[in-house]
Protein backbone atom coordinates (compact mmCIF):
# COMPACT_ATOMS: atom_id res chain seq x y z
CA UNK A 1 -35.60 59.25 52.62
CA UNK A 2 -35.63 62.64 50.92
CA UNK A 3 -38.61 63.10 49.13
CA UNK A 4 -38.80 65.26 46.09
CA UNK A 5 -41.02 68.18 46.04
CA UNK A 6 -42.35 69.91 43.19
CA UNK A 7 -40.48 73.16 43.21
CA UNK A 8 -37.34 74.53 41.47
CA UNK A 9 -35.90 74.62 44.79
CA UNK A 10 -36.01 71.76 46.99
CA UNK A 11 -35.48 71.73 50.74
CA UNK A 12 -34.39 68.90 52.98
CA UNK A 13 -36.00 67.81 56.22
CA UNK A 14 -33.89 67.11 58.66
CA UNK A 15 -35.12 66.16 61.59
CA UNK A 16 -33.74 63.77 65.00
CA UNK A 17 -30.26 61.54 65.07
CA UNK A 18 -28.48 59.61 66.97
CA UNK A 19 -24.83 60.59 67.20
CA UNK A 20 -22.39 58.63 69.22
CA UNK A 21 -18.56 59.85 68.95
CA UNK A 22 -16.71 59.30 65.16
CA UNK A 23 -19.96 58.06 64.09
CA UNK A 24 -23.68 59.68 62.85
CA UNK A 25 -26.88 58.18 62.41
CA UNK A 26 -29.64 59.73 61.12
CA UNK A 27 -33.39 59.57 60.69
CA UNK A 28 -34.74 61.84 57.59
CA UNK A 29 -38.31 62.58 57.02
CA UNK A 30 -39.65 63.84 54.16
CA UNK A 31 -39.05 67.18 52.85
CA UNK A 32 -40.85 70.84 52.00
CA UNK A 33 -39.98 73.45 49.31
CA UNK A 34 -37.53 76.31 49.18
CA UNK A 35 -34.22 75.42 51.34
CA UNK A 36 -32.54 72.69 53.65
CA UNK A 37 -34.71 71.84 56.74
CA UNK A 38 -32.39 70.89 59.72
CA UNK A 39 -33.05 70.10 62.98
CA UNK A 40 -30.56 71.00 65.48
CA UNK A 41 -28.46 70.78 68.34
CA UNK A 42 -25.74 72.59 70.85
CA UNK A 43 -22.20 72.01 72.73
CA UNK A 44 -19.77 73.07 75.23
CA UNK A 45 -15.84 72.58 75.51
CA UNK A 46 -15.42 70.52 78.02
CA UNK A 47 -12.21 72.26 79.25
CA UNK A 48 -13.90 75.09 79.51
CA UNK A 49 -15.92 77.09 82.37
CA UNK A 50 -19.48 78.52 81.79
CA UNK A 51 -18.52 82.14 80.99
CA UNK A 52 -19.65 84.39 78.29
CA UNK A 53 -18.04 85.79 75.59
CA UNK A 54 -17.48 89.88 76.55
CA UNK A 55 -17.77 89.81 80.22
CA UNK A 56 -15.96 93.33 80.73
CA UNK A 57 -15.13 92.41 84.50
CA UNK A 58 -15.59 89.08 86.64
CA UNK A 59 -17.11 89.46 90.31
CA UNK A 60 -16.75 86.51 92.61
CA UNK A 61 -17.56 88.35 95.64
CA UNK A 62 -20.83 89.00 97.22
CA UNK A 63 -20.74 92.75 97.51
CA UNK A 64 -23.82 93.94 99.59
CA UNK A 65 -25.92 92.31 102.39
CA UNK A 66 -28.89 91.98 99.74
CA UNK A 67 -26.27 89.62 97.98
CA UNK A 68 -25.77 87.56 100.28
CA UNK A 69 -29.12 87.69 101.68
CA UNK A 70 -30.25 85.98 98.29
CA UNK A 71 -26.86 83.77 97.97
CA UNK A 72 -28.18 82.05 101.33
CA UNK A 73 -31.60 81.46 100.18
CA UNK A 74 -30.58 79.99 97.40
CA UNK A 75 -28.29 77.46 99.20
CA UNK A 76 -30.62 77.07 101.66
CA UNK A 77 -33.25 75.48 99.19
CA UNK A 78 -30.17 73.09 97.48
CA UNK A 79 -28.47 69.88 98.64
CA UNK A 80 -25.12 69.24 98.99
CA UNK A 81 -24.14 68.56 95.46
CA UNK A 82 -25.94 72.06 94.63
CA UNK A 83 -24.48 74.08 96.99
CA UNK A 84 -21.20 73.35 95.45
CA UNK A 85 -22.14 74.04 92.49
CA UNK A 86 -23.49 77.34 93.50
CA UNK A 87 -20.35 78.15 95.32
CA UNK A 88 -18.25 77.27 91.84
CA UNK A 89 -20.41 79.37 90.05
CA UNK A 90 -19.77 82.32 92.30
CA UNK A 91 -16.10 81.41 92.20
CA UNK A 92 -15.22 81.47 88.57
CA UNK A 93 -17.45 84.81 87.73
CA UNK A 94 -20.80 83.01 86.61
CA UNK A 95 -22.98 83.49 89.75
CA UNK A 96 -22.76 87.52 89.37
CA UNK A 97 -22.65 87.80 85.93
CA UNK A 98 -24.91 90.38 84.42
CA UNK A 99 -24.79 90.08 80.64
CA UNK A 100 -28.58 89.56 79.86
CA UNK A 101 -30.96 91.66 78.85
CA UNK A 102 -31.97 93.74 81.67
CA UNK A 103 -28.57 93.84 83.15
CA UNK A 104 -29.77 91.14 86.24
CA UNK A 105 -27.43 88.98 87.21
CA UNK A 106 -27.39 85.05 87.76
CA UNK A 107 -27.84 85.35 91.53
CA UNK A 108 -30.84 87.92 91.13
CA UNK A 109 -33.25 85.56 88.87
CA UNK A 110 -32.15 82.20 90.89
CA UNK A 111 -33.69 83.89 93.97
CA UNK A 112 -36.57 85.21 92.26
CA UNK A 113 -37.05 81.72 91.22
CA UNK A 114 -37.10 80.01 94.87
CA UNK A 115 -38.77 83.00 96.11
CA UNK A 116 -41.36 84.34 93.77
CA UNK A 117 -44.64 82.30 92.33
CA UNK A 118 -44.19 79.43 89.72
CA UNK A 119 -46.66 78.91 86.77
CA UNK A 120 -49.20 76.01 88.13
CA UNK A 121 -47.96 72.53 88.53
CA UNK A 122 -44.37 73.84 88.80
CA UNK A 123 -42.02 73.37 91.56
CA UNK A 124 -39.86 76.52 92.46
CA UNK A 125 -36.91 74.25 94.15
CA UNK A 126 -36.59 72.18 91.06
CA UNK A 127 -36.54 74.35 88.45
CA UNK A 128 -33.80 76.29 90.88
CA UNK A 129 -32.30 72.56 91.17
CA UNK A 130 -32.54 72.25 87.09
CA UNK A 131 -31.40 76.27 86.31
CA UNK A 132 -28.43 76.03 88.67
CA UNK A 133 -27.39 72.71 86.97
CA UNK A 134 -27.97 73.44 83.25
CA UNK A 135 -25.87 76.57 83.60
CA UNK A 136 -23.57 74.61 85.26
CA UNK A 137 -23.13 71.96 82.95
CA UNK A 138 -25.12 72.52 80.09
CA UNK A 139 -24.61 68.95 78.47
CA UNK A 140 -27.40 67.68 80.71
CA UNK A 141 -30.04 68.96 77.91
CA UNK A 142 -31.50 67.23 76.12
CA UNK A 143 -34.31 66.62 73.75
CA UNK A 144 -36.35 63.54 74.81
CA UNK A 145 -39.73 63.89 75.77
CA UNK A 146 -40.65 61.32 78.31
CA UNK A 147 -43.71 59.60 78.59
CA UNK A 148 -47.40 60.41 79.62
CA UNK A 149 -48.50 58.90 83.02
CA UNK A 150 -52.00 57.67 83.57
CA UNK A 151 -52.76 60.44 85.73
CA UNK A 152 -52.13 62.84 82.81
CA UNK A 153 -53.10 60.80 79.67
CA UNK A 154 -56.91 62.55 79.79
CA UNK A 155 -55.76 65.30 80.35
CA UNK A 156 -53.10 65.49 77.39
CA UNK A 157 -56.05 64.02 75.37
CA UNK A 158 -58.47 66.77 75.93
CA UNK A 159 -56.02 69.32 75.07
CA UNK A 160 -54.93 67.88 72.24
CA UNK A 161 -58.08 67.20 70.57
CA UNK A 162 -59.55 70.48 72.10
CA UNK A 163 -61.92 71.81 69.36
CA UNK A 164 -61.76 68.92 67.02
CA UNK A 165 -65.12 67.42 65.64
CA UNK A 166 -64.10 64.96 63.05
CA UNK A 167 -63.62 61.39 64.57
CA UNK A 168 -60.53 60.92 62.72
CA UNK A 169 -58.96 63.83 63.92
CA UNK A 170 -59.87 62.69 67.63
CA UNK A 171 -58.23 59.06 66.86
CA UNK A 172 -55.18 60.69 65.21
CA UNK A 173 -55.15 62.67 68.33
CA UNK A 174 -55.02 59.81 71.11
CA UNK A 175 -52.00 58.95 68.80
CA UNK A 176 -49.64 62.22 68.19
CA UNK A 177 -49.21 62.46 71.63
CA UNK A 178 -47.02 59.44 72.38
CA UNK A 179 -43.79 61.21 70.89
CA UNK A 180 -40.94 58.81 70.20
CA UNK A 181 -38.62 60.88 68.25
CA UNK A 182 -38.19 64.54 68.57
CA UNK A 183 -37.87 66.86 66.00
CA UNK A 184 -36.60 69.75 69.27
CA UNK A 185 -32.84 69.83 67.91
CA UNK A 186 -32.59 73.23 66.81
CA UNK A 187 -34.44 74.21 70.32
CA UNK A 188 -32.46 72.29 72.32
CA UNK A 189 -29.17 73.80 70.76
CA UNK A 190 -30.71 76.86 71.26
CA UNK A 191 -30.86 76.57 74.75
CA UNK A 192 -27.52 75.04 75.40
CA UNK A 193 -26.07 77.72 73.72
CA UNK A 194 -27.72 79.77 75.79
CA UNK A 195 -26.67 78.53 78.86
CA UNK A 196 -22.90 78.22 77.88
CA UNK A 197 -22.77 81.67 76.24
CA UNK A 198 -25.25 84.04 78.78
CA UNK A 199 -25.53 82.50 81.73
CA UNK A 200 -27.33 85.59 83.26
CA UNK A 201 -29.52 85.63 80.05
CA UNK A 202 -30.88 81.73 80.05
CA UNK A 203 -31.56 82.52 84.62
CA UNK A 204 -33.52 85.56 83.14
CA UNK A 205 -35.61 83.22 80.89
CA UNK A 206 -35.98 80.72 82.70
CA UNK A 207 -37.01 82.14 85.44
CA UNK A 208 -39.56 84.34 83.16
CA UNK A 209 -40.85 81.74 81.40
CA UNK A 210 -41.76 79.33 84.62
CA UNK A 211 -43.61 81.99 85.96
CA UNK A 212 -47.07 82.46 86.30
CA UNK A 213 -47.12 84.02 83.07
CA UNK A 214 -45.50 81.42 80.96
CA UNK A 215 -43.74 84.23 78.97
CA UNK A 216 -40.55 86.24 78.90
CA UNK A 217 -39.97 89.95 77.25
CA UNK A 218 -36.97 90.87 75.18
CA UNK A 219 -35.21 93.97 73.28
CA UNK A 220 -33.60 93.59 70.40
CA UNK A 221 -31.96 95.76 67.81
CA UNK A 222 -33.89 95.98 64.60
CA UNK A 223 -30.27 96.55 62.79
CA UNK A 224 -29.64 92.52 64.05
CA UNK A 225 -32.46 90.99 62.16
CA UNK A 226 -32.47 93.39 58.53
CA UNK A 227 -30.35 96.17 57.12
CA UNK A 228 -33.27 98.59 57.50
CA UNK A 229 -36.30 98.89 59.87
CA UNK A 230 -39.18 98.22 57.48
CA UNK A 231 -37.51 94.74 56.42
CA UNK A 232 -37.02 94.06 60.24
CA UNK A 233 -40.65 94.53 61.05
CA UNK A 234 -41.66 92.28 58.19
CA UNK A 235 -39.68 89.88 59.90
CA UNK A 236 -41.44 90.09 62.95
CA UNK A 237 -44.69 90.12 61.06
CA UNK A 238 -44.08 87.02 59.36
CA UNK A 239 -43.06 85.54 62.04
CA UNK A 240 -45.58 86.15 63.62
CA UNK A 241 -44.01 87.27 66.81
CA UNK A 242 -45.69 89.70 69.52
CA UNK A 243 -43.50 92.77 69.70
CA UNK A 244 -43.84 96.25 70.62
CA UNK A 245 -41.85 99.35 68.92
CA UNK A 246 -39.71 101.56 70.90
CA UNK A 247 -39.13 103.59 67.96
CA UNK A 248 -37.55 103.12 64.93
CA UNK A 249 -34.36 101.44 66.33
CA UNK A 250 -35.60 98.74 68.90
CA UNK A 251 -38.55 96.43 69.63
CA UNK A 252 -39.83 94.36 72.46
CA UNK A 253 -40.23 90.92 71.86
CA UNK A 254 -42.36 88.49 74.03
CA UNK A 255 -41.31 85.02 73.67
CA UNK A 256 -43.63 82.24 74.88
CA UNK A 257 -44.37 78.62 74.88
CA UNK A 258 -47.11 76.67 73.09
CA UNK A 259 -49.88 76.31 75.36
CA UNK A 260 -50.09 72.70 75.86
CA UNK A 261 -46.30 73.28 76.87
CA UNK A 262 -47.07 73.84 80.67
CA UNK A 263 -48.66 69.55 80.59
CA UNK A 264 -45.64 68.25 79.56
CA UNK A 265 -43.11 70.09 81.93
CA UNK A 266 -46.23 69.46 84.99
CA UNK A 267 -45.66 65.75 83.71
CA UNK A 268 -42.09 66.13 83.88
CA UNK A 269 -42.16 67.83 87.31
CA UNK A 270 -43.56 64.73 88.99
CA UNK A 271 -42.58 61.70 86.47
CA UNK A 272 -39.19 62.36 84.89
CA UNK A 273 -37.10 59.47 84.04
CA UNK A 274 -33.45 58.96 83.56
CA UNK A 275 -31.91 60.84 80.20
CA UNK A 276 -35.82 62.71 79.86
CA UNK A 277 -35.78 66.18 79.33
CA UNK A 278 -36.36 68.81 82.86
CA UNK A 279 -39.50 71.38 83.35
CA UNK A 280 -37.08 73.46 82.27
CA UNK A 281 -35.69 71.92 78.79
CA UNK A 282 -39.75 71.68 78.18
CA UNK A 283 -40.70 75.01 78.58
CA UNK A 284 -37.26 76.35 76.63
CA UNK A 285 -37.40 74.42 73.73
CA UNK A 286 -41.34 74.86 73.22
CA UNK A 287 -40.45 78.74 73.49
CA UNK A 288 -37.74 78.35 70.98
CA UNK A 289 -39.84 76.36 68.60
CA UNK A 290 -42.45 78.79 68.43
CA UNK A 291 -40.74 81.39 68.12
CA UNK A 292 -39.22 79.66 64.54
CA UNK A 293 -42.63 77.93 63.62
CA UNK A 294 -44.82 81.43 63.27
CA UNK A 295 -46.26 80.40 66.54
CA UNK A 296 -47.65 77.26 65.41
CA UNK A 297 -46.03 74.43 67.52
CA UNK A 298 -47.45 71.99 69.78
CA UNK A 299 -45.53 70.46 72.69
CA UNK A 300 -48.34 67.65 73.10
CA UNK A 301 -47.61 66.02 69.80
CA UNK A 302 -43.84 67.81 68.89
CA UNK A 303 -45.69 68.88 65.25
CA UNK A 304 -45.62 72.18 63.57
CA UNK A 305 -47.42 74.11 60.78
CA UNK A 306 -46.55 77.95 60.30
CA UNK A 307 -46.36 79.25 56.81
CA UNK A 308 -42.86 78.78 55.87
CA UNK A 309 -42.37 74.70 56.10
CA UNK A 310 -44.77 71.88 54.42
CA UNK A 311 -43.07 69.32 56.89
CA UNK A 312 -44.54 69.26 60.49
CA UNK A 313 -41.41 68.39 62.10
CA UNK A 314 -38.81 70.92 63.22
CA UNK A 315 -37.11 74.09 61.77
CA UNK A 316 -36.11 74.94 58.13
CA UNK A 317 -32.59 76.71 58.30
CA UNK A 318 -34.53 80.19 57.79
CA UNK A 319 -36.32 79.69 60.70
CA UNK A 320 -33.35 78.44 62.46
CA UNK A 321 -31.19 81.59 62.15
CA UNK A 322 -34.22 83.78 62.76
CA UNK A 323 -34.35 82.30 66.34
CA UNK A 324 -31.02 82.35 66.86
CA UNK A 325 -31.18 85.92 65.78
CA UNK A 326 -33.40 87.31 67.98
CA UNK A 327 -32.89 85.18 71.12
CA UNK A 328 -29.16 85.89 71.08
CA UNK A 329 -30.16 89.97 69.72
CA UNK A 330 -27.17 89.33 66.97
CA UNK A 331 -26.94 89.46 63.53
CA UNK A 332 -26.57 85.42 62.28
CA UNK A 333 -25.43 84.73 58.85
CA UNK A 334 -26.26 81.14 57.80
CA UNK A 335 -23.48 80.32 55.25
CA UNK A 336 -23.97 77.72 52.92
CA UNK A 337 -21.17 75.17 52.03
CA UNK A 338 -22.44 72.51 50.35
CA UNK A 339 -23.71 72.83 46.40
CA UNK A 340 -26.79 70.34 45.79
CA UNK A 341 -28.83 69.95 42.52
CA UNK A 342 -32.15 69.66 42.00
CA UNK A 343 -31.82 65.54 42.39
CA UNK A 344 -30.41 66.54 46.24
CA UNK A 345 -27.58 65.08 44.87
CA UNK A 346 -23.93 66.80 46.41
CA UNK A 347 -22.23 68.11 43.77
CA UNK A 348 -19.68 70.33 45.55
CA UNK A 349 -18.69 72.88 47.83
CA UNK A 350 -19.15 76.94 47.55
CA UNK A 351 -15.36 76.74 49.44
CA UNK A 352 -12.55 74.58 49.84
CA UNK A 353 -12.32 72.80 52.78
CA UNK A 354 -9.06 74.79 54.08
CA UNK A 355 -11.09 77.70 54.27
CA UNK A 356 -14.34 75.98 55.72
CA UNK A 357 -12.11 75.20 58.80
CA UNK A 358 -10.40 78.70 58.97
CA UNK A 359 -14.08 80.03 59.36
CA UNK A 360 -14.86 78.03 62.02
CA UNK A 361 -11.32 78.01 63.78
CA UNK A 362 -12.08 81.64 63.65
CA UNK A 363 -15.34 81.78 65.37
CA UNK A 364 -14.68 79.49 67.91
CA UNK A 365 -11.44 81.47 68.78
CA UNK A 366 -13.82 84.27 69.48
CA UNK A 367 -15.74 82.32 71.43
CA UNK A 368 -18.91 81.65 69.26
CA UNK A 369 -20.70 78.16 69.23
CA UNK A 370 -21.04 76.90 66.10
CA UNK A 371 -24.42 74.92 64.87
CA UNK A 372 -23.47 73.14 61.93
CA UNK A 373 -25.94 71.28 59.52
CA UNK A 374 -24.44 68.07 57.86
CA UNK A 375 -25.85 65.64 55.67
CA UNK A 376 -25.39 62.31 54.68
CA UNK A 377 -24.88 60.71 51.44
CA UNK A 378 -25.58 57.25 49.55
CA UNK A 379 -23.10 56.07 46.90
CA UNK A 380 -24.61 58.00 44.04
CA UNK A 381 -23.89 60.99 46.41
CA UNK A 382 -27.59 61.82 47.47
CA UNK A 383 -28.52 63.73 50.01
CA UNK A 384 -30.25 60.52 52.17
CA UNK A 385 -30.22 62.27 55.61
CA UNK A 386 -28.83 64.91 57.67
CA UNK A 387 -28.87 66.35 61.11
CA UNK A 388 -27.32 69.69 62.69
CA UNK A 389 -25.30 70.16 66.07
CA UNK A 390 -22.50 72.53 67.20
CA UNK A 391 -19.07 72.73 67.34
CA UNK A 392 -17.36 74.50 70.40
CA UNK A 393 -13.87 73.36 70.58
CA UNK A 394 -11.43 71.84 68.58
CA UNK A 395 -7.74 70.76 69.34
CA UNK A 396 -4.72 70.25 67.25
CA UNK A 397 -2.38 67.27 67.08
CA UNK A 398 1.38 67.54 66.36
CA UNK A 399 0.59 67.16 62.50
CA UNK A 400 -1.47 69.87 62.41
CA UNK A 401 -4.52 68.37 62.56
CA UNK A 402 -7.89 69.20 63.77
CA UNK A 403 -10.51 67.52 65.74
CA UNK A 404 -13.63 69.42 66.57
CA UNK A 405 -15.18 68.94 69.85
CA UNK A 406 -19.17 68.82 69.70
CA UNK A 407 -22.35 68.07 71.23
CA UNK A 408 -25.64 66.08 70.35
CA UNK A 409 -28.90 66.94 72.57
CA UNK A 410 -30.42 63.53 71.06
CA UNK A 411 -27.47 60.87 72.20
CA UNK A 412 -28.42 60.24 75.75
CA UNK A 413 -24.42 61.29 76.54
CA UNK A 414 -24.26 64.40 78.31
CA UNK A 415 -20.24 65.25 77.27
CA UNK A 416 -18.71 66.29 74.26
CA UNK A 417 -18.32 64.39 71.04
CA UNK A 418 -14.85 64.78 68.78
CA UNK A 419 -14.99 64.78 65.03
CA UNK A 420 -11.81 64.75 62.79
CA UNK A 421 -12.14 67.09 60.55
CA UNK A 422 -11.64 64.74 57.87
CA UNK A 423 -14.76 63.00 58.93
CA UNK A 424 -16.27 66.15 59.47
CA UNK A 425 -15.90 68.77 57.21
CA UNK A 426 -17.08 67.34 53.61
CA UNK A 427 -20.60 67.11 55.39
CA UNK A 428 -20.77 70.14 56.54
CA UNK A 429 -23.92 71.58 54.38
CA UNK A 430 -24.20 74.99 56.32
CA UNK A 431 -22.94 76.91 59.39
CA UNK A 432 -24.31 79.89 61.77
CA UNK A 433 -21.03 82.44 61.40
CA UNK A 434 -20.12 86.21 61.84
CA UNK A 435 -20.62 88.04 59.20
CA UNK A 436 -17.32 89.63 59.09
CA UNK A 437 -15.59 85.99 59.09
CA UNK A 438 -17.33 84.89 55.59
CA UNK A 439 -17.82 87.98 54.22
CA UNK A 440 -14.59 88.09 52.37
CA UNK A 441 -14.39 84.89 51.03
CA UNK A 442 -18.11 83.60 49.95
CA UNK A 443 -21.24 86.15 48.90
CA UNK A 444 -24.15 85.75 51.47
CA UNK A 445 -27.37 86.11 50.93
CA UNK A 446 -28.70 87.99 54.46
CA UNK A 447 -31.12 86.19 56.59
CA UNK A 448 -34.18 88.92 56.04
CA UNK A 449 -33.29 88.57 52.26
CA UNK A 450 -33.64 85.04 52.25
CA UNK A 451 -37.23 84.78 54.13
CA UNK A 452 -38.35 87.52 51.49
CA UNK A 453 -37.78 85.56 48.37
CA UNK A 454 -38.78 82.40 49.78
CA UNK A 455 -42.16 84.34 50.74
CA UNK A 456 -42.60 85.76 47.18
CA UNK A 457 -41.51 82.05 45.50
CA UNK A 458 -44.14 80.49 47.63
CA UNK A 459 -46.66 82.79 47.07
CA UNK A 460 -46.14 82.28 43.18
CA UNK A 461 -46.28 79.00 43.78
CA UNK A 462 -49.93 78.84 45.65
């Protein structure tokens, strides 16, 4: 149900689906002022292999005796089925690849990852097991939490009601944590775009983050968040995001989970279950959603607050595109298609549809994934629910038309789903694009433009 909200803007939550191919369900909470409020989700072409986008040259030989040094450790910690897989990585260019952020490749964080400390309760050969195979195949993410043991219920109980006093709080408490639905989607696309896209990138993270200090460091260009520095660092600010300045071009970004984040991949470690997410999915996607939630999630009971959403589940689209902004250090223009009144009923489109698909034929032919938010209507064409993944293939039949290949984090299917684009394209509400693909068809508002007039309106508001 969309609820309304008393605001002359309303905003949609969207939070966790089910999606099985040529079909979409959808469960809708309730909703929170200023813009549509998606969660999300990622994909991968399945005819495709796991390389980036602007790899200037493939390697797929180990060039130095410190290589192969590390390439046998690695394979010397895996089983069978993962030494193959390590051996296809280094055959088709993914193993050596060094597009990430301090130019190390796949091969160098692996081994620091079998050969350096893990973060307590965390086993070095399977997060190299679970790194090696999400990179490999990154339709194995997903986003749902498992359950809490006996052995850990206590202790997920004294976190979570850690400074509470009021004995309703403490009751609510014992509850939050048994998750049933998560609200992860825009996380877990996240980080299966990551994987797909920078290979080297996600082995530097992950390996980072499951370290004994539970955090990762990042540079980014200010020019890829705001058309000026000041607006940039208000960004961060509101955000809330630890960063350093390196001067008036660049900053250094720490990215970090929720602190109840290293229970639930411990839990995971010892007492995952079929279809559950890994250690590593747990620690990503916590990273991801704090990052977008002003630091303010909690992996214990998948609930939010932060200063920019009334609803406690997921991400808002603003705080979508800022975390796909500065995780992938690119400028991400969230370009609205849909037109909805102030009933959240559909009332048309800012495009045709012709030109909706050119945009996204266009960014997929340039290798982009494409997270798409669509919605769901009743028969008085209202907005009822809605749900986001991505789109990262499409093929074309002999009458020119298109199906778009696509992937749900929240269907317990790890391959690709196919949309028609008849199906798909009149629910397409909004899509993460290239500027210079929309530019010269619709008038964007910019991302840092956005979060400043939805910080003024909401301020007026108060």
């Amino acid at each position: 149900m969309v609820e309304k909200i008393n605001s002359h803007i309303q905003q949609y939550n969207y939070n966790t689906t089910n999606s099985v191919t040529n079909s979409v369900k959808v469960n809708s909470t309730t909703t929170s002022p200023i813009q549509p409020n998606f969660t999300a989700i990622y994909p991968l072409n399945k005819n495709s292999t796991p390389t980036t986008n602007n790899i200037q040259q493939v390697r797929t030989t180990l060039n130095s005796s410190e290589e192969k040094k590390k390439y046998t450790t690695i394979i010397s910690n895996l089983d069978k089925n993962g030494r193959k897989l390590v051996e296809s990585l280094l055959k088709t260019g993914v193993l050596l690849n060094a597009e990430s952020n301090d130019k190390s490749t796949v091969l160098d964080n692996l081994y620091k990852i079998i050969t350096e400390p893990r973060a307590e309760g965390l086993d070095a050969k399977t997060m190299l097991k679970d790194t090696i195979a999400t990179i490999g195949y990154p339709y194995l993410i997903t986003q749902q939490f498992g359950d809490i043991p006996k052995e850990y219920e206590q202790i997920a109980l004294n976190a979570n009601n850690q400074n509470k006093t009021n004995l309703l709080d403490i009751y609510q408490g014992q509850n939050d944590i048994n998750v049933l639905r998560s609200g992860t989607c825009v996380a877990a696309s996240t980080e299966f775009k990551l994987a797909k896209q920078l290979p080297a990138e996600f082995a530097r993270i992950a390996q980072e983050l499951s370290s004994p200090k539970l955090s990762a460091t990042k540079t980014i260009g200010l020019n890829n968040l705001a058309d000026n520095t000041i607006n940039a660092v208000w960004l961060l600010n509101a955000f809330e995001i630890p960063y350093k300045m390196n001067d008036f071009n660049q900053a250094i970004l720490t990215f970090a989970p929720d602190k109840n984040a290293i229970i639930r991949a411990q839990i995971q470690t010892t007492n995952k279950d079929p279809y559950e997410r890994t250690p590593l999915d747990v620690l990503m996607q916590s990273t991801f959603m704090q990052i977008g939630s002003q630091q303010s999630y909690n992996s214990l009971t998948d609930k939010r607050a932060g200063k920019f959403n009334q609803n406690d589940k997921g991400l808002i689209e603003f705080e979508k595109t800022f975390t796909e902004s500065v995780v992938f250090d690119k400028n991400i223009l969230s370009v609205t298609y849909q037109t909805v009144d102030e009933n959240a009923r559909l009332v048309g489109y800012e495009t045709d549809l012709g030109t909706m698909k050119r945009h996204l034929i266009d960014a997929l032919n340039e290798g982009e994934n494409v997270i798409i938010g669509y919605t769901q209507t009743d028969s008085n064409n209202i907005i009822i629910n809605g749900h986001e993944i991505t789109i990262v293939g499409y093929k074309t039949d002999n009458k020119g038309k298109v199906t778009f290949i696509c992937n749900d984090t929240d269907d317990n299917v790890p391959k690709p789903i196919e949309y028609s684009e008849d199906y798909l394209l009149p629910k397409i509400h909004h899509a993460a694009l290239p500027q210079h693909i929309v530019e010269k068809d619709l008038n964007i508002v910019p991302n840092w433009i956005e979060g400043i007039n939805m910080y003024k309106d909401m301020k007026n508001a108060a």
